[in-house]
Protein backbone atom coordinates (compact mmCIF):
# COMPACT_ATOMS: atom_id res chain seq x y z
CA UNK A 1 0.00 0.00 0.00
CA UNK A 2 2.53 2.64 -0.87
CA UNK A 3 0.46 5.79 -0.45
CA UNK A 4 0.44 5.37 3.13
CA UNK A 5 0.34 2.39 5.37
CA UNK A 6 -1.21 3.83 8.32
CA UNK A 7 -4.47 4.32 7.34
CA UNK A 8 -5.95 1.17 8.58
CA UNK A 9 -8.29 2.85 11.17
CA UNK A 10 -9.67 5.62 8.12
CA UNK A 11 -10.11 2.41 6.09
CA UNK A 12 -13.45 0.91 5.21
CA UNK A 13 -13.53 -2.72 5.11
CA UNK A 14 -14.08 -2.58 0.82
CA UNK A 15 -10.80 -1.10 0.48
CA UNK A 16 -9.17 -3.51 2.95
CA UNK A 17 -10.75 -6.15 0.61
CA UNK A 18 -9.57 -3.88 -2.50
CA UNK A 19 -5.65 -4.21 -0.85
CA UNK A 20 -5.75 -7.82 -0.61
CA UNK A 21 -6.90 -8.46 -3.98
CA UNK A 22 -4.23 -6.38 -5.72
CA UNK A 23 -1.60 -8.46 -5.40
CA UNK A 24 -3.22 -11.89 -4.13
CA UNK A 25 -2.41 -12.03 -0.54
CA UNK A 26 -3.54 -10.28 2.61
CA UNK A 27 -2.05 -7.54 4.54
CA UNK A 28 0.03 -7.70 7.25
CA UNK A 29 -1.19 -5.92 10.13
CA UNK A 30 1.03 -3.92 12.51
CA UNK A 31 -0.47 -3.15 15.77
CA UNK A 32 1.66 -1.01 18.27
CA UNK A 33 1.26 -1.80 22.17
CA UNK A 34 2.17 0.57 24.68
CA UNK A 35 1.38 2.16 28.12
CA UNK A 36 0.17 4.81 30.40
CA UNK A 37 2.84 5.56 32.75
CA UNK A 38 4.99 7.87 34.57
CA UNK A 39 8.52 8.64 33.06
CA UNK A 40 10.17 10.93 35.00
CA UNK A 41 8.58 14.42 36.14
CA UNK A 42 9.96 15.15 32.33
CA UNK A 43 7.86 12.83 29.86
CA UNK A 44 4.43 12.42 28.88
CA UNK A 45 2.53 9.52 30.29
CA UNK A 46 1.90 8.06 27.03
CA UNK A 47 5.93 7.89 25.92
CA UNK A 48 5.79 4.11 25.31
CA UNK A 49 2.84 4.76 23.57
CA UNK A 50 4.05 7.46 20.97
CA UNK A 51 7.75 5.35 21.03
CA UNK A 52 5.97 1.97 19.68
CA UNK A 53 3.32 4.31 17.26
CA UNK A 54 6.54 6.43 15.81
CA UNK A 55 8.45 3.05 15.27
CA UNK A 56 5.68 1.11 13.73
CA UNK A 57 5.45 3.80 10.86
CA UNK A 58 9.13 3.47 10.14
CA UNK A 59 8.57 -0.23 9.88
CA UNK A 60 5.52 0.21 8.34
CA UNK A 61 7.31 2.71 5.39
CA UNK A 62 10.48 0.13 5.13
CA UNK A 63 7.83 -2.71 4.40
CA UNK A 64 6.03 -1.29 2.11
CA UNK A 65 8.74 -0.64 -0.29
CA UNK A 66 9.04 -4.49 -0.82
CA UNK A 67 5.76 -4.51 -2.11
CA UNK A 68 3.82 -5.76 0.85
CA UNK A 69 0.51 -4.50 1.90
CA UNK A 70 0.76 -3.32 5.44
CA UNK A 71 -1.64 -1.31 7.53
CA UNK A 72 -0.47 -0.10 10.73
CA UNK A 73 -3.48 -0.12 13.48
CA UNK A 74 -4.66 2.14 15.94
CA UNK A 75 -1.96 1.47 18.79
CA UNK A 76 -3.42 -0.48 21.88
CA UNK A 77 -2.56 2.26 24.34
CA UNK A 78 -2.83 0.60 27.73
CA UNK A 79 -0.53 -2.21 29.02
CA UNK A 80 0.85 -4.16 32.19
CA UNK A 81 1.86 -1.42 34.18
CA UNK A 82 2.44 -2.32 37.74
CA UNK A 83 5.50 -1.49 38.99
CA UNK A 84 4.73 1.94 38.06
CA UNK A 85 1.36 2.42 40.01
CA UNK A 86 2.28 4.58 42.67
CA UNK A 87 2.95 6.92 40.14
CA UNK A 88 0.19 9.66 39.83
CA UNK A 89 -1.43 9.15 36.10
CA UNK A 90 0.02 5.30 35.79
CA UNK A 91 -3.21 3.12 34.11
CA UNK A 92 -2.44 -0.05 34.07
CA UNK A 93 -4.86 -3.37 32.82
CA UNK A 94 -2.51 -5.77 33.71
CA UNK A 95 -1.43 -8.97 32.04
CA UNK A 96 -4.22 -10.98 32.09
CA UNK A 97 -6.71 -8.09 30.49
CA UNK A 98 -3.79 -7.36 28.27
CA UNK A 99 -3.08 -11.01 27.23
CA UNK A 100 -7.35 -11.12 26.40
CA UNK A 101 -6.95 -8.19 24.50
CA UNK A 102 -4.19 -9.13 22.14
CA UNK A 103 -5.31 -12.59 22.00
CA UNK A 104 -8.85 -11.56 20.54
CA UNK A 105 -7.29 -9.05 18.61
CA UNK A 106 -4.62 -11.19 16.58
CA UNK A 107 -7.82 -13.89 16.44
CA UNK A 108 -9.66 -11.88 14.94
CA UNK A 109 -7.21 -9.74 12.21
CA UNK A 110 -5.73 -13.10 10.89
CA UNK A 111 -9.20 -14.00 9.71
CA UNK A 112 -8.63 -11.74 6.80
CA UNK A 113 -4.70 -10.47 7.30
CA UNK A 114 -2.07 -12.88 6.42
CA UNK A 115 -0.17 -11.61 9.86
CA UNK A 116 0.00 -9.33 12.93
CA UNK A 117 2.98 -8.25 14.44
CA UNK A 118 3.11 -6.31 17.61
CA UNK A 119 5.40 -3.68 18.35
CA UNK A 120 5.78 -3.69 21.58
CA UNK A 121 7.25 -0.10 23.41
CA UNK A 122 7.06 -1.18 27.34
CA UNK A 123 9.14 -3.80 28.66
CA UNK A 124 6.24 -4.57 31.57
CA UNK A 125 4.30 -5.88 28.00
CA UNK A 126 6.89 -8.48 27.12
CA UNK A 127 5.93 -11.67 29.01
CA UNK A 128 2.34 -11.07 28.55
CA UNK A 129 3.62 -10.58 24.21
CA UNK A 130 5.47 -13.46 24.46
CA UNK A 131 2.25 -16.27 25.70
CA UNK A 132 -0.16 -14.34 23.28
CA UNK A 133 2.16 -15.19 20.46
CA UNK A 134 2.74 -18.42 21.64
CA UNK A 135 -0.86 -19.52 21.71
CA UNK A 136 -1.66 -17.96 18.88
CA UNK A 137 1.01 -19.67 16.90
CA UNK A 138 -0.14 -22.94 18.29
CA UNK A 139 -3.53 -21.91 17.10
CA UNK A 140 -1.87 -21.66 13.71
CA UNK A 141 -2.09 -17.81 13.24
CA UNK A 142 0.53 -16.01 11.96
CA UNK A 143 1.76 -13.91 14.32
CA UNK A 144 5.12 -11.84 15.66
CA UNK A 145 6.18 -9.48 18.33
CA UNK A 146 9.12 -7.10 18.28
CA UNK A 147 10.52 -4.74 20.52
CA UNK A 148 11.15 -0.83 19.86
CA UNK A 149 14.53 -1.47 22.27
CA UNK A 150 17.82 -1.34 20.12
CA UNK A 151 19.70 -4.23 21.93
C-alpha cells in the first residue's frame, strides 16, 4: 500500500478487501502496544505509547517498499503497568486483560490479514507478548512481536 500504510483505522472494510486483492495475498497488520505511565517528572505519560506508534510507521514505510501491503493499526494504548502504580497518572490493565486483549485481537485480524505483528514499546508488556504469540502460533495464526529497544 505505498500511499500510506497507516491508514488502517480511516479504512473501510471494501478497500481492505480492495488491498488484498491487488496483489493476491492479505495484509500484514502492525499493531503497536504501549502504556500509560509515569517517566520521569519530564515525559508524557503516554511515551511508550508514541515510542511503539513512531516506530511502527518506520517499519511500516520500510515494508512497504518491498511490495507488501501493510496497515499499521490504531496502537493499543494501555498495558501491564504495575510497577509503576504509585505513580500519579500510571493506568495499568494488567497482564491478564492485556493477554485477552491481544489474544482476541490477533484472532480476529488473521481472519482476513495474512499476519500481525506487535510492536511492543514497554518492557512490563513483554511476558504477557510473548504467551499471546505463543498460543496464537499454536492456534496456527501467523503472528510476531518485536521490541522498539535497540539491543
Amino acid at each position: 500500500m505505498s500511499s500510506e500504510p497507516s491508514r488502517f483505522a480511516e479504512l473501510t472494510s471494501p478497500e481492505v478487501r480492495r488491498l488484498a486483492a491487488q496483489d493476491s495475498s492479505r495484509p500484514i497488520v502492525l499493531l503497536p502496544v504501549g502504556a500509560v505511565e509515569q517517566h520521569g517528572p519530564h515525559l508524557p505519560l503516554a511515551t511508550d505509547t508514541m515510542i511503539a506508534n513512531a516506530v511502527t510507521r518506520a517499519a511500516a514505510e520500510r515494508l512497504d517498499t518491498t511490495g507488501a501491503t501493510v496497515l499499521v493499526a490504531p496502537s493499543v494504548n494501555y498495558g501491564a503497568s504495575g510497577e509503576h502504580e504509585g505513580f500519579a497518572g500510571t493506568v495499568s490493565i494488567g497482564h491478564e486483560a492485556l493477554f485477552l486483549l491481544l489474544a482476541e485481537y490477533g484472532r480476529s485480524a488473521t481472519r482476513w490479514a495474512s499476519g500481525v505483528i506487535f510492536v511492543n514499546g514497554h518492557g512490563g508488556n513483554t511476558a504477557t507478548l510473548t504467551k499471546v504469540v505463543d498460543l496464537l502460533r499454536y492456534e496456527g495464526r501467523a503472528v510476531a512481536w518485536t521490541s522498539t529497544a535497540l539491543p
